[in-house]
Protein backbone atom coordinates (compact mmCIF):
# COMPACT_ATOMS: atom_id res chain seq x y z
CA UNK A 1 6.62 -17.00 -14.74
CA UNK A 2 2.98 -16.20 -14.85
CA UNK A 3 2.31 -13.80 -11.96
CA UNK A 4 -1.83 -12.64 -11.41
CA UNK A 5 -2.00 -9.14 -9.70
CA UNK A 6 -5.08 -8.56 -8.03
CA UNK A 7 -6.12 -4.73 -7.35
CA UNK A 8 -4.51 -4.32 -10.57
CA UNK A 9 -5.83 -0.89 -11.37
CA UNK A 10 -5.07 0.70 -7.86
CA UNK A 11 -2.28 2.60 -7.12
CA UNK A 12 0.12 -0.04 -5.96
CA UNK A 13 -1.20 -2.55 -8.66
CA UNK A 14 -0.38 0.02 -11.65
CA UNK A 15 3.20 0.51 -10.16
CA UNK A 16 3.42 -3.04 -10.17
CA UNK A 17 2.40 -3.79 -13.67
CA UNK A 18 4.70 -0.91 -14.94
CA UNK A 19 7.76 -2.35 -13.09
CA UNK A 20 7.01 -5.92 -13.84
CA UNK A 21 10.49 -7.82 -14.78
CA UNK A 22 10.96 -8.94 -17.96
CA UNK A 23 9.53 -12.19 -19.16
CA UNK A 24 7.53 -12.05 -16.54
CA UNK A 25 3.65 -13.08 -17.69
CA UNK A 26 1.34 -10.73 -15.98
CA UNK A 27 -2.64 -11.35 -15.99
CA UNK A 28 -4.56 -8.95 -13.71
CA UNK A 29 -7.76 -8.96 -12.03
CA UNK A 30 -9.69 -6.16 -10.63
CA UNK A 31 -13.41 -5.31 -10.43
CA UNK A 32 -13.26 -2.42 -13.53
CA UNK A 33 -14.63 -3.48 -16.55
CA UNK A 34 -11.69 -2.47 -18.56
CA UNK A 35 -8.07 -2.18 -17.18
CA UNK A 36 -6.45 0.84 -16.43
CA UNK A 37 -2.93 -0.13 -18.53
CA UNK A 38 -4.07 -3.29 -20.87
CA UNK A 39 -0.96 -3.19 -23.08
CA UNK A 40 0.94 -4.02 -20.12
CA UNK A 41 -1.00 -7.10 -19.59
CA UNK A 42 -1.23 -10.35 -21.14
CA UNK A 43 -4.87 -11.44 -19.61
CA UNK A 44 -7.08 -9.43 -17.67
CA UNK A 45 -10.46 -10.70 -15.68
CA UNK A 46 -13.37 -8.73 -14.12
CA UNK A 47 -13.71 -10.41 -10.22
CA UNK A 48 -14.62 -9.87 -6.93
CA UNK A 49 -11.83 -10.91 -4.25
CA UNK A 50 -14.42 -11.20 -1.72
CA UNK A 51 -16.17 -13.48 -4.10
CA UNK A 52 -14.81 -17.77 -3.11
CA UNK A 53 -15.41 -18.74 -6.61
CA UNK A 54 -12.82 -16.21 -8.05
CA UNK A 55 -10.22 -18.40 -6.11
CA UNK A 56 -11.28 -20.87 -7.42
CA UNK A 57 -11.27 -19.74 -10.87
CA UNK A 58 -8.08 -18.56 -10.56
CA UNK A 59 -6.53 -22.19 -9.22
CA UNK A 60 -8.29 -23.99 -12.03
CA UNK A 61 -8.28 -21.80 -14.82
CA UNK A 62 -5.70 -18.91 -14.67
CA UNK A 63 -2.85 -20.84 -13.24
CA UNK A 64 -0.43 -18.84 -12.13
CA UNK A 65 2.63 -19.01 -10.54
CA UNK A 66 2.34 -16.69 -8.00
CA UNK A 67 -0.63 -14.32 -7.01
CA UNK A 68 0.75 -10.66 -5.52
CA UNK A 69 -2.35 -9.18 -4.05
CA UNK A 70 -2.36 -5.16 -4.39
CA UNK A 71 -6.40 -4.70 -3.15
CA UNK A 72 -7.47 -3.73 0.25
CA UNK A 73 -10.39 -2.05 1.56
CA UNK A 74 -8.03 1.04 3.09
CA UNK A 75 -10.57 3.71 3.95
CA UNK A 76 -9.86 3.25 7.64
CA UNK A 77 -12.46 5.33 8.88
CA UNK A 78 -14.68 3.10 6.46
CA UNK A 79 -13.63 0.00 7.86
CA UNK A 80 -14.78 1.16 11.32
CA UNK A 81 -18.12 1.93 10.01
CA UNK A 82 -17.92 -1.19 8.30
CA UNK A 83 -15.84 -3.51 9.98
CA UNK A 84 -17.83 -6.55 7.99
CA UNK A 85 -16.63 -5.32 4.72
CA UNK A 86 -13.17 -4.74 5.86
CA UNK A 87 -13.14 -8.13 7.54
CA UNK A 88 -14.43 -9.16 4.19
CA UNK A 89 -12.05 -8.14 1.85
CA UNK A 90 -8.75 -7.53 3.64
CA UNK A 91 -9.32 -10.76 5.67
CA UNK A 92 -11.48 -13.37 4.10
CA UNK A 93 -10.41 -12.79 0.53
CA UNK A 94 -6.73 -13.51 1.79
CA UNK A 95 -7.74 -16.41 3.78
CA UNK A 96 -9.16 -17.69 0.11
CA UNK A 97 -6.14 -16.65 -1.81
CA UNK A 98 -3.90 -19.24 0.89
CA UNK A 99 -5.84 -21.45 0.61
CA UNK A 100 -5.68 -22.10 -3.15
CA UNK A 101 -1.47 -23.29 -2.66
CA UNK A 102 -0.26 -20.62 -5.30
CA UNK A 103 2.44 -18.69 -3.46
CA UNK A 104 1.34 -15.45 -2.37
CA UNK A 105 3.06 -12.06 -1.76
CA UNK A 106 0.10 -9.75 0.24
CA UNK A 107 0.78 -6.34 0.95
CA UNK A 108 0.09 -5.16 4.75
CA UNK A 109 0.84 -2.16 7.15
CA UNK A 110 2.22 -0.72 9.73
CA UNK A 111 -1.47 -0.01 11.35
CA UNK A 112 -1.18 -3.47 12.75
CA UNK A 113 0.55 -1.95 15.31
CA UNK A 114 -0.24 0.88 18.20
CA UNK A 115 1.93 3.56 17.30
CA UNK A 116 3.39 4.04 20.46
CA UNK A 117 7.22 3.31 19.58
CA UNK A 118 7.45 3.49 15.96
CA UNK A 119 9.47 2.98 14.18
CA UNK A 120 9.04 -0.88 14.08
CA UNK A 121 10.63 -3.73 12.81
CA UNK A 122 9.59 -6.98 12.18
CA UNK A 123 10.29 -8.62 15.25
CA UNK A 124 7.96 -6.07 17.13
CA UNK A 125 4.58 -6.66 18.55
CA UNK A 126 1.66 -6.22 17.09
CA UNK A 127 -1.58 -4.76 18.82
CA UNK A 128 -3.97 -2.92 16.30
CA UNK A 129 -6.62 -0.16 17.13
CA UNK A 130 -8.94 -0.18 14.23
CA UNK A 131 -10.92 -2.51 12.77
CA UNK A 132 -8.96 -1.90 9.32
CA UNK A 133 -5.60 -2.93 11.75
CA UNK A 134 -7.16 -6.32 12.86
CA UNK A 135 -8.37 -7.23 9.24
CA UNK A 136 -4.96 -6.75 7.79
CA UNK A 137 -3.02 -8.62 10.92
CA UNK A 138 -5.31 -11.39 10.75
CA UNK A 139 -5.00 -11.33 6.87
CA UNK A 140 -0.93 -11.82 7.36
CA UNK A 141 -1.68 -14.57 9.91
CA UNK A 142 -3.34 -16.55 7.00
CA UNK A 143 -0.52 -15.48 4.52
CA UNK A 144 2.29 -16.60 7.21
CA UNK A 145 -0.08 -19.86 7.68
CA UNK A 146 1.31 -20.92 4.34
CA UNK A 147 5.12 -21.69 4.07
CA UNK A 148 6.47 -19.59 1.42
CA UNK A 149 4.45 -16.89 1.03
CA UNK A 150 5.13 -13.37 1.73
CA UNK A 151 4.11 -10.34 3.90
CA UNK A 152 5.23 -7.02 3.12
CA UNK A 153 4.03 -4.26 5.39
CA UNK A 154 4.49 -0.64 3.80
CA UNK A 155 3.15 2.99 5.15
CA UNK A 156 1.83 6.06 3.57
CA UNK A 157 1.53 4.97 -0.12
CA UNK A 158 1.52 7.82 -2.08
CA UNK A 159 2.34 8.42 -6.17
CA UNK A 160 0.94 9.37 -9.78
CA UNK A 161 -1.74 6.96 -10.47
CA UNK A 162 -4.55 6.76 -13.34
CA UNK A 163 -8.18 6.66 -11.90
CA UNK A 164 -10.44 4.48 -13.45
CA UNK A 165 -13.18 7.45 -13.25
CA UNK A 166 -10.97 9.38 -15.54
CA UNK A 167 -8.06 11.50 -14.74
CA UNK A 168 -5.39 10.67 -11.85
CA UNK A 169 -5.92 9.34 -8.52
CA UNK A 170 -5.33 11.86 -5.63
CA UNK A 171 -2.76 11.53 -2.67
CA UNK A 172 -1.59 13.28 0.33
CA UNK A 173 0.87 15.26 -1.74
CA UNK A 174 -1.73 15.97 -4.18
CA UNK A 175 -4.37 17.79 -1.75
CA UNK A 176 -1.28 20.03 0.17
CA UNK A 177 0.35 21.52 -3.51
CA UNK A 178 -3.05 22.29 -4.62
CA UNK A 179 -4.73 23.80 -1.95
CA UNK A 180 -1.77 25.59 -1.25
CA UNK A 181 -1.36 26.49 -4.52
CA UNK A 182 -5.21 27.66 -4.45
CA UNK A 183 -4.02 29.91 -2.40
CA UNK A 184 -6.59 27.75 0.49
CA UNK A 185 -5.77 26.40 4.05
CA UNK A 186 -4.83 23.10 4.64
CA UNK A 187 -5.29 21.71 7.90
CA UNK A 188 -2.25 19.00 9.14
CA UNK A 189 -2.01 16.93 11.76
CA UNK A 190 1.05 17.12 14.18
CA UNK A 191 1.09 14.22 15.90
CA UNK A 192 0.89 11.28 13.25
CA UNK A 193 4.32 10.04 12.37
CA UNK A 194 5.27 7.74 10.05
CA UNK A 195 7.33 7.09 6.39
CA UNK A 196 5.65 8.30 3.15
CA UNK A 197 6.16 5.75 0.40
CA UNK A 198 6.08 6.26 -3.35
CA UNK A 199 4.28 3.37 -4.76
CA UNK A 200 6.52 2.89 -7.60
CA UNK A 201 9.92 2.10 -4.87
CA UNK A 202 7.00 -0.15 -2.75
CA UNK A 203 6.68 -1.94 -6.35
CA UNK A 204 10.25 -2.21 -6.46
CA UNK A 205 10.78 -3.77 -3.71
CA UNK A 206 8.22 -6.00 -4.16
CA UNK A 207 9.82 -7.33 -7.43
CA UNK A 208 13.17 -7.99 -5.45
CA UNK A 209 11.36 -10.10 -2.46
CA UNK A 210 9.73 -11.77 -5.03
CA UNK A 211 12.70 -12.42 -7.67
CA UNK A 212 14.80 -13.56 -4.92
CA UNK A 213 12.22 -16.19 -3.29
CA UNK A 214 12.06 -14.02 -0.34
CA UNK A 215 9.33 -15.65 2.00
CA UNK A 216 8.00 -14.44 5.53
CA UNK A 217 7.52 -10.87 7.20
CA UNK A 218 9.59 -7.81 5.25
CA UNK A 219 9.28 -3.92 5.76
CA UNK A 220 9.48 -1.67 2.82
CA UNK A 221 8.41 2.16 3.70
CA UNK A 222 10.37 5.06 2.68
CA UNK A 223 13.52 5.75 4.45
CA UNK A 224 12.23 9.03 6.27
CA UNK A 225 10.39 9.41 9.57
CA UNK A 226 8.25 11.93 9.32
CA UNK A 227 4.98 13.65 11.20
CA UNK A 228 2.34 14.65 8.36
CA UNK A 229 3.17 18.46 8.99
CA UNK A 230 6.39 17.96 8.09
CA UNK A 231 5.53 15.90 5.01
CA UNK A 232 3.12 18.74 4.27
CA UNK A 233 5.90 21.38 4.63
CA UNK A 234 8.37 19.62 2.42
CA UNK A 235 5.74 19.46 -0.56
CA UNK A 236 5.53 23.46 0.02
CA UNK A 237 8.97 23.67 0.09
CA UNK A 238 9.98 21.84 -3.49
CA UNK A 239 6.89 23.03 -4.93
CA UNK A 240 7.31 26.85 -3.81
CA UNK A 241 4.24 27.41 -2.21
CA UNK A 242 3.11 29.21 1.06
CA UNK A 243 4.23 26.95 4.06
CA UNK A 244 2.05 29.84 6.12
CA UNK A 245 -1.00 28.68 4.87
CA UNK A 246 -0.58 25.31 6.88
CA UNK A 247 -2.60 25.07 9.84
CA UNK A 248 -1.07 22.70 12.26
CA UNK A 249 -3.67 20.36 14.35
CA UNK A 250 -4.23 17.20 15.74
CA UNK A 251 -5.66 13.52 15.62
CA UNK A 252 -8.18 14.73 18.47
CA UNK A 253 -8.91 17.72 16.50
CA UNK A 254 -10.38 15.83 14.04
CA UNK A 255 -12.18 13.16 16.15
CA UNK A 256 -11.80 10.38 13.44
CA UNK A 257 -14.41 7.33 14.03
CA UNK A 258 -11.05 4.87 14.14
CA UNK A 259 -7.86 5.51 16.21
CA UNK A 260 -5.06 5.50 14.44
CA UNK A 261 -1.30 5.11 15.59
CA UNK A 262 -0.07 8.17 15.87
CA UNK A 263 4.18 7.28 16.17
CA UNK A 264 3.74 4.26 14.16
CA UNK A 265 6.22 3.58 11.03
CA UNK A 266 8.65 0.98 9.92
CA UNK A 267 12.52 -0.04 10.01
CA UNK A 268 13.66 -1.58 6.73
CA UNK A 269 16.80 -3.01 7.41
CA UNK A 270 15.85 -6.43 6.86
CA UNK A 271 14.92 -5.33 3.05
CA UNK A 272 17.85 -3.77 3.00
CA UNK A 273 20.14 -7.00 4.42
CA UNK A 274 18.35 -9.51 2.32
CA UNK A 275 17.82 -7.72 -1.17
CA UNK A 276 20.20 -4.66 -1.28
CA UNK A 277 17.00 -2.67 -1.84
CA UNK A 278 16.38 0.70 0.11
CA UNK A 279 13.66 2.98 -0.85
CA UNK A 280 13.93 6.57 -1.23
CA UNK A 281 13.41 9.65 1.43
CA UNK A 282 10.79 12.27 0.71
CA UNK A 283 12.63 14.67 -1.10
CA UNK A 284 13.66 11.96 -3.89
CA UNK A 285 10.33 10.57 -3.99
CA UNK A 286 8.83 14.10 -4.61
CA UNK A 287 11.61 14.82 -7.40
CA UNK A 288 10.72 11.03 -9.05
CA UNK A 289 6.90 11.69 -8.71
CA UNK A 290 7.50 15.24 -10.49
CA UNK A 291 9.57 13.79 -13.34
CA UNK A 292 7.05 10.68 -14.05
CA UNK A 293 4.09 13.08 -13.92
């Protein structure tokens, strides 16, 4: 099976080349020059997915069996400023990938919601309050347009990533252990909750949707609920840092151009039913995340 990953060199696209199955063909695409793991890959192109001819190129030339689309615009505060480019990319490029027939798997999330009963499952309605929301829900409408392509909504990616300006990309856990370890404040919200996700289990379950001909709407978010102050506590905890040196505020605090939701997150049971897969809580996560480091 040929399989084109585009968004390749992001976070969730290197966790999905690393974890590819075996005999499994993979040819990304991604707008670096060079790719960020080549020897994982058996073709790699430099393309826009904003761009209609890439879709095209990739129908008549590349071929593959399946696109899994791993690239978003997902500065949220961005996409308010710039709700053309986030229509853009996380919309219009989708609506291009359907519409070449190759089965698709695109990756979505749980801002497509209002965050005022999270956790949510899949049967839950949706009602977005940023423009990056509404790009992503109306990208799943054109996925779900499709029979037999795939959704998966996820939350608060986080992991160990390479950065194609050198170096490794930075998460949420990254900023808390080293400003606390800077001995520096770190100011966390209180009042967003949701499930942190390492991006290698996201990849994982990913592969299982996708190895099982899964099709339609799945969840796949780490299995604990959690406001960001607590996330930021436990990374103070395993690392042994100073927990004092957490400031606790809030959303409003902040005054963010987009709302988000603040008790958003997601229920994977479904995953759970249909593929046996169940990703890990925080404190595994951080322990994997330390050991692939």
């Amino acid at each position: 099976m040929r399989v084109l990953i585009a968004g390749c060199d992001g976070l969730l696209g290197q966790n999905l080349v690393r974890s590819a199955p075996v005999g499994v063909e993979i040819v990304g695409l991604a707008r670096h020059e060079a790719p960020l793991l080549p020897a994982r890959l058996s073709a790699y192109h430099v393309r826009d997915i904003a761009d209609p001819d890439t879709w095209r190129f990739v129908r008549e030339v590349i071929r593959p069996d399946r696109i899994l689309n791993a690239a978003a615009y997902t500065d949220v505060d961005g996409c308010e400023r710039d709700p053309a480019k986030s229509d853009r990319v996380n919309r219009d490029a989708v609506r291009a990938m359907a519409a070449t027939g190759i089965p698709l798997a695109q990756v979505s999330t749980d801002y497509v919601f209002d965050g005022e009963s999270g956790p949510y499952s899949e049967e839950a309605a949706t009602n977005p309050l940023s423009a990056y929301g509404r790009s992503k829900l109306e990208s799943e409408e054109a996925t779900l347009s499709v029979p037999g392509n795939l959704v998966v909504r996820t939350a608060w990616v986080w992991g160990p990533a390479l950065s194609a300006r050198g170096g490794a990309k930075k998460s949420f856990t990254d900023f808390v252990r080293e400003t606390l370890a800077a001995n520096k404040t770190a100011r966390i919200v209180t009042d967003q909750w949701s499930n942190p996700t390492l991006a290698a289990d996201l990849a994982g379950a990913i592969w299982a949707l996708v190895r099982g001909q899964h099709s339609g709407l799945y969840h796949a978010s780490g299995s604990d609920w959690v406001s960001r102050l607590e996330w930021a506590k436990r990374v103070a905890t395993f690392f042994g840092l100073d927990a004092g040196l957490i400031e606790p505020i809030t959303t409003a605090d902040m005054n963010p151009p987009a709302r988000r939701p603040l008790r958003s997150g997601l229920s994977g049971a479904k995953l759970e039913r249909d593929t046996g897969f169940r990703l890990r809580g925080l404190d595994a996560q951080l322990a994997a995340s330390r050991a692939a480091a």
